[in-house]
C-alpha atoms as a PDB file:
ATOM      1  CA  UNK A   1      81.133 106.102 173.265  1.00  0.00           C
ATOM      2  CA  UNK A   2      80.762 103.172 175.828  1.00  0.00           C
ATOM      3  CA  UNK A   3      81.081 105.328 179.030  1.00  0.00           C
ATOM      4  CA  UNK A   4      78.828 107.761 177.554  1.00  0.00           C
ATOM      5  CA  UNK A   5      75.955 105.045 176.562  1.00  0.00           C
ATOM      6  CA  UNK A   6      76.483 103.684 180.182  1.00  0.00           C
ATOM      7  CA  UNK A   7      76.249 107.214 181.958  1.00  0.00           C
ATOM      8  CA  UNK A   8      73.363 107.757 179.792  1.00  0.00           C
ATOM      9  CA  UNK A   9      71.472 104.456 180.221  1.00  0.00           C
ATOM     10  CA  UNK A  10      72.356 104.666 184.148  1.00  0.00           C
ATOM     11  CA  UNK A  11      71.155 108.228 184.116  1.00  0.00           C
ATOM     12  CA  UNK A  12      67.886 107.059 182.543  1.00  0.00           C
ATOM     13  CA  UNK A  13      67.455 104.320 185.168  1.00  0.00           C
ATOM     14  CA  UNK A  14      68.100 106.599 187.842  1.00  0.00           C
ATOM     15  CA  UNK A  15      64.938 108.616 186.003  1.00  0.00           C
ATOM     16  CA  UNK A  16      62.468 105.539 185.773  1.00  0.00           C
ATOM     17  CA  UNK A  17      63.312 104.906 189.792  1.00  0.00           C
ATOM     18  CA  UNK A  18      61.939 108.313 190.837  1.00  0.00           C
ATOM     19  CA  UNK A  19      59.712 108.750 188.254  1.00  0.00           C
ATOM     20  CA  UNK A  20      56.788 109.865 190.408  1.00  0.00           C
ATOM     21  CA  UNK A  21      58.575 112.440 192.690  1.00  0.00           C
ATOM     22  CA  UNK A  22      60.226 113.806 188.663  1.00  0.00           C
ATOM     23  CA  UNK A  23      56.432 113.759 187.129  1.00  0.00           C
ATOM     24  CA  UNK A  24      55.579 115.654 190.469  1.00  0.00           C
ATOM     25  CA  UNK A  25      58.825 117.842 190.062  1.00  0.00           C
ATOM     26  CA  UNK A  26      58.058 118.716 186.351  1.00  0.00           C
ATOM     27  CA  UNK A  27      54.817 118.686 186.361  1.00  0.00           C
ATOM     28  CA  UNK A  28      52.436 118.634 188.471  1.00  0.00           C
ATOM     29  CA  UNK A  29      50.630 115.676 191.044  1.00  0.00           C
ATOM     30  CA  UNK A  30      47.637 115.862 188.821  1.00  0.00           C
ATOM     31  CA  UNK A  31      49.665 113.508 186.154  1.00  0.00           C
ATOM     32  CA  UNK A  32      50.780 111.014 188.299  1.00  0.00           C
ATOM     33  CA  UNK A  33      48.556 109.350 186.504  1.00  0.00           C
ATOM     34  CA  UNK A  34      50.594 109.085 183.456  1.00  0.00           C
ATOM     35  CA  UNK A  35      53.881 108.178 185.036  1.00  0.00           C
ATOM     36  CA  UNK A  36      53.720 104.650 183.399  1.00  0.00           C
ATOM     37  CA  UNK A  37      53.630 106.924 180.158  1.00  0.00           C
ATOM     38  CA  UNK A  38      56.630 108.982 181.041  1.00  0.00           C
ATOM     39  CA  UNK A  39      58.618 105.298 182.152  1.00  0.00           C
ATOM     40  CA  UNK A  40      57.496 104.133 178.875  1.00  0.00           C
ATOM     41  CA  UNK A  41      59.323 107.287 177.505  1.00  0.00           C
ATOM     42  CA  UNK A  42      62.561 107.239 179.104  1.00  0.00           C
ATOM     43  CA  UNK A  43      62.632 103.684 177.640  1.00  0.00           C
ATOM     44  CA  UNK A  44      62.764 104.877 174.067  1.00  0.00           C
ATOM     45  CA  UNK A  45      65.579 106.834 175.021  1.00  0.00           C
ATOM     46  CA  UNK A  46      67.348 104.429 176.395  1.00  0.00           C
ATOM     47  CA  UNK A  47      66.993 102.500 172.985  1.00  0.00           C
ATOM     48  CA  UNK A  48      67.765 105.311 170.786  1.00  0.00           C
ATOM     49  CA  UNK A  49      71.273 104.553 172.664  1.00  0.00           C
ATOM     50  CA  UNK A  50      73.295 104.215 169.141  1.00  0.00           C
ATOM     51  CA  UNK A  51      73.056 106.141 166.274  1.00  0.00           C
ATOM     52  CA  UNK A  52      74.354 104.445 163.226  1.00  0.00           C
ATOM     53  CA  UNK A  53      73.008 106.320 160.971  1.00  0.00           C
ATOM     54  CA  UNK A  54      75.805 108.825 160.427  1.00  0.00           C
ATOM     55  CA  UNK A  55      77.900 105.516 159.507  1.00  0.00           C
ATOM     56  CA  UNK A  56      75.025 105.661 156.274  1.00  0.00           C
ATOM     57  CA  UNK A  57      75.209 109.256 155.654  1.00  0.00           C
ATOM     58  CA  UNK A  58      78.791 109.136 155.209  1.00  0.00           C
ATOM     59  CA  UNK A  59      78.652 106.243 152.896  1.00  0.00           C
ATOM     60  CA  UNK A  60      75.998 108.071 150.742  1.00  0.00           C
ATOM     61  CA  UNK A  61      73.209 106.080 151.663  1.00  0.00           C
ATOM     62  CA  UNK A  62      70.722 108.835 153.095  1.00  0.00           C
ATOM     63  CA  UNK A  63      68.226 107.934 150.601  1.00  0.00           C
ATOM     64  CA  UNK A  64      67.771 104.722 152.524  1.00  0.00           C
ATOM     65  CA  UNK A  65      67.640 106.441 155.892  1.00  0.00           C
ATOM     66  CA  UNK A  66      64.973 108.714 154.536  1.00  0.00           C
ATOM     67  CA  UNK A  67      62.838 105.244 153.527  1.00  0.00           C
ATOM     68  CA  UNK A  68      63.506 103.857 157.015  1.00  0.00           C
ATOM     69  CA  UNK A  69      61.975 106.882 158.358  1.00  0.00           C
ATOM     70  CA  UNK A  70      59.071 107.339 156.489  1.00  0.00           C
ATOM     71  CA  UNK A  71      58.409 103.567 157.142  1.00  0.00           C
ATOM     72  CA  UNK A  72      59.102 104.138 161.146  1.00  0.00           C
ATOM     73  CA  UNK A  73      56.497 106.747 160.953  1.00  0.00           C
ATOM     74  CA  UNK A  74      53.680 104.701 158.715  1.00  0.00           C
ATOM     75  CA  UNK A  75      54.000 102.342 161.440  1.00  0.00           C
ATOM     76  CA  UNK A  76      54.353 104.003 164.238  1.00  0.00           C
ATOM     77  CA  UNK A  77      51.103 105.699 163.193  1.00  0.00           C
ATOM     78  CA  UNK A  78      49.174 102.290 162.664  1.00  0.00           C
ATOM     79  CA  UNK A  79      50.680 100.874 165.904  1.00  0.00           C
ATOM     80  CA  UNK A  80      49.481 104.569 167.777  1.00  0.00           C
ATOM     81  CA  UNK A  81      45.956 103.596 166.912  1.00  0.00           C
ATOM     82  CA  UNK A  82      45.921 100.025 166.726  1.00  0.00           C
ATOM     83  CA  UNK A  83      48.089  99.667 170.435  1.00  0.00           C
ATOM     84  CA  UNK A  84      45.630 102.458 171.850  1.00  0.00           C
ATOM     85  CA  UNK A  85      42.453 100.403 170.677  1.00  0.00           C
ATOM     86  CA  UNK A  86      44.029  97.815 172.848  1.00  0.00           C
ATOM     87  CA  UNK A  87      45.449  98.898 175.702  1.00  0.00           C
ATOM     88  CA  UNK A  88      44.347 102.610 176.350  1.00  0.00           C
ATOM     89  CA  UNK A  89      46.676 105.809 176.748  1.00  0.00           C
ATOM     90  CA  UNK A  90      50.040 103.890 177.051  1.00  0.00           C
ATOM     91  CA  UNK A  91      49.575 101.925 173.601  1.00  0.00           C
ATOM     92  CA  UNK A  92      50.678 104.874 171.901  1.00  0.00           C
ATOM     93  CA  UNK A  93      53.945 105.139 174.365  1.00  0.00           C
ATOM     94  CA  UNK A  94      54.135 101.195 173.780  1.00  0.00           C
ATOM     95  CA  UNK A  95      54.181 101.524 169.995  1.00  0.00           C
ATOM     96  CA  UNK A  96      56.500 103.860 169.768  1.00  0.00           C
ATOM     97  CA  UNK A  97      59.146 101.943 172.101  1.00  0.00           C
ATOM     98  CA  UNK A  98      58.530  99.096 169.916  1.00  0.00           C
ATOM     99  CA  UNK A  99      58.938 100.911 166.247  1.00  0.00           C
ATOM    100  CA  UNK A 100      62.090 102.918 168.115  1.00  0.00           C
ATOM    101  CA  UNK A 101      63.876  99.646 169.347  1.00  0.00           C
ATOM    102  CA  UNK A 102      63.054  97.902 165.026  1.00  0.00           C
ATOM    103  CA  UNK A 103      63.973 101.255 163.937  1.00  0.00           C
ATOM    104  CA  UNK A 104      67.637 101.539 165.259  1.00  0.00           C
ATOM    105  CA  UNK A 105      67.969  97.635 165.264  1.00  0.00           C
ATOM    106  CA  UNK A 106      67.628  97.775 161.171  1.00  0.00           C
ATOM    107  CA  UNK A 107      70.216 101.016 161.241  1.00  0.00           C
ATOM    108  CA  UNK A 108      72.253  99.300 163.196  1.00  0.00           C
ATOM    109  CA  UNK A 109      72.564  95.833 160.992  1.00  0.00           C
ATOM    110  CA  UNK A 110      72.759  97.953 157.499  1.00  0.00           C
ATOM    111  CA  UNK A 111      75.169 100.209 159.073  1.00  0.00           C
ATOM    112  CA  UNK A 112      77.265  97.283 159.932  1.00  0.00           C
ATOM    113  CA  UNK A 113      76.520  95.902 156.694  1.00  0.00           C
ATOM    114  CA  UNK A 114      77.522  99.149 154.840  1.00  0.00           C
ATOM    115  CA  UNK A 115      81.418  99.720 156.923  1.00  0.00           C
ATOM    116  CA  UNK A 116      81.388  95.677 156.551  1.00  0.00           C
ATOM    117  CA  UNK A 117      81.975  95.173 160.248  1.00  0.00           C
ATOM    118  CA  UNK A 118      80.159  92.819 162.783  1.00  0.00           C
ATOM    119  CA  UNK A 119      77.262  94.053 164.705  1.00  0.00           C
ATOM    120  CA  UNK A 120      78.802  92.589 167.804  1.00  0.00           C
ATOM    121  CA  UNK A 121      82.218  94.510 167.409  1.00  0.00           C
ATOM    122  CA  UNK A 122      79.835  97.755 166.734  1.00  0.00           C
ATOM    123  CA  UNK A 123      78.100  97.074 170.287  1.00  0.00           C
ATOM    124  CA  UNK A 124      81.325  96.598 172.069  1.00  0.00           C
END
């Protein structure tokens, strides 16, 4: 899982570098105006690097992932409006790096917490 996370993350990287010339490739010059969006984007999936939550599915506690998403979305909803109030067209992108990085930060703890193993031997 650690080469893959680091091909991934470096993959990503390699994505935010040439961002303009991919917004360009995959869309069109027009939205070159949003490529601060789009890094803001391949950010959040550079977070969503682990996913613990099959470590609380398989200990029967998908009841608990189901409340951590509704609550993800209640707030990334207020942070959507409140972020774009603020800051314009990114606050959205903003907001949702920020719920995504709490989001998989709490799955990660409880699903440490649930296999009773340290976060940092999880990580490495």
């Amino acid at each position: 899982m650690r080469n893959e996370k680091c091909d991934r993350t470096a993959y990503q990287k390699a994505k935010i570098v040439v961002a303009p010339e991919l917004v360009v490739f995959l869309y069109d010059a027009k939205y070159l105006v949003g490529t601060n969006i789009f890094i803001v984007y391949l950010m959040v999936d550079i977070v969503k690097f682990v996913n613990m939550s099959l470590f609380l599915t398989a200990k029967g506690k998908s009841m608990r992932l189901l409340k951590y998403s509704i609550a993800s979305l209640l707030c990334n909803a207020v942070l959507n409006y409140v972020f774009f109030r603020i800051m314009g067209s990114i606050g959205p992108a903003i907001a949702t790096l920020i719920v995504t990085a709490l989001l998989n930060a709490t799955i990660l703890i409880d699903g440490a917490h649930v296999i009773e193993t340290p976060v940092k031997q999880l990580i490495d």
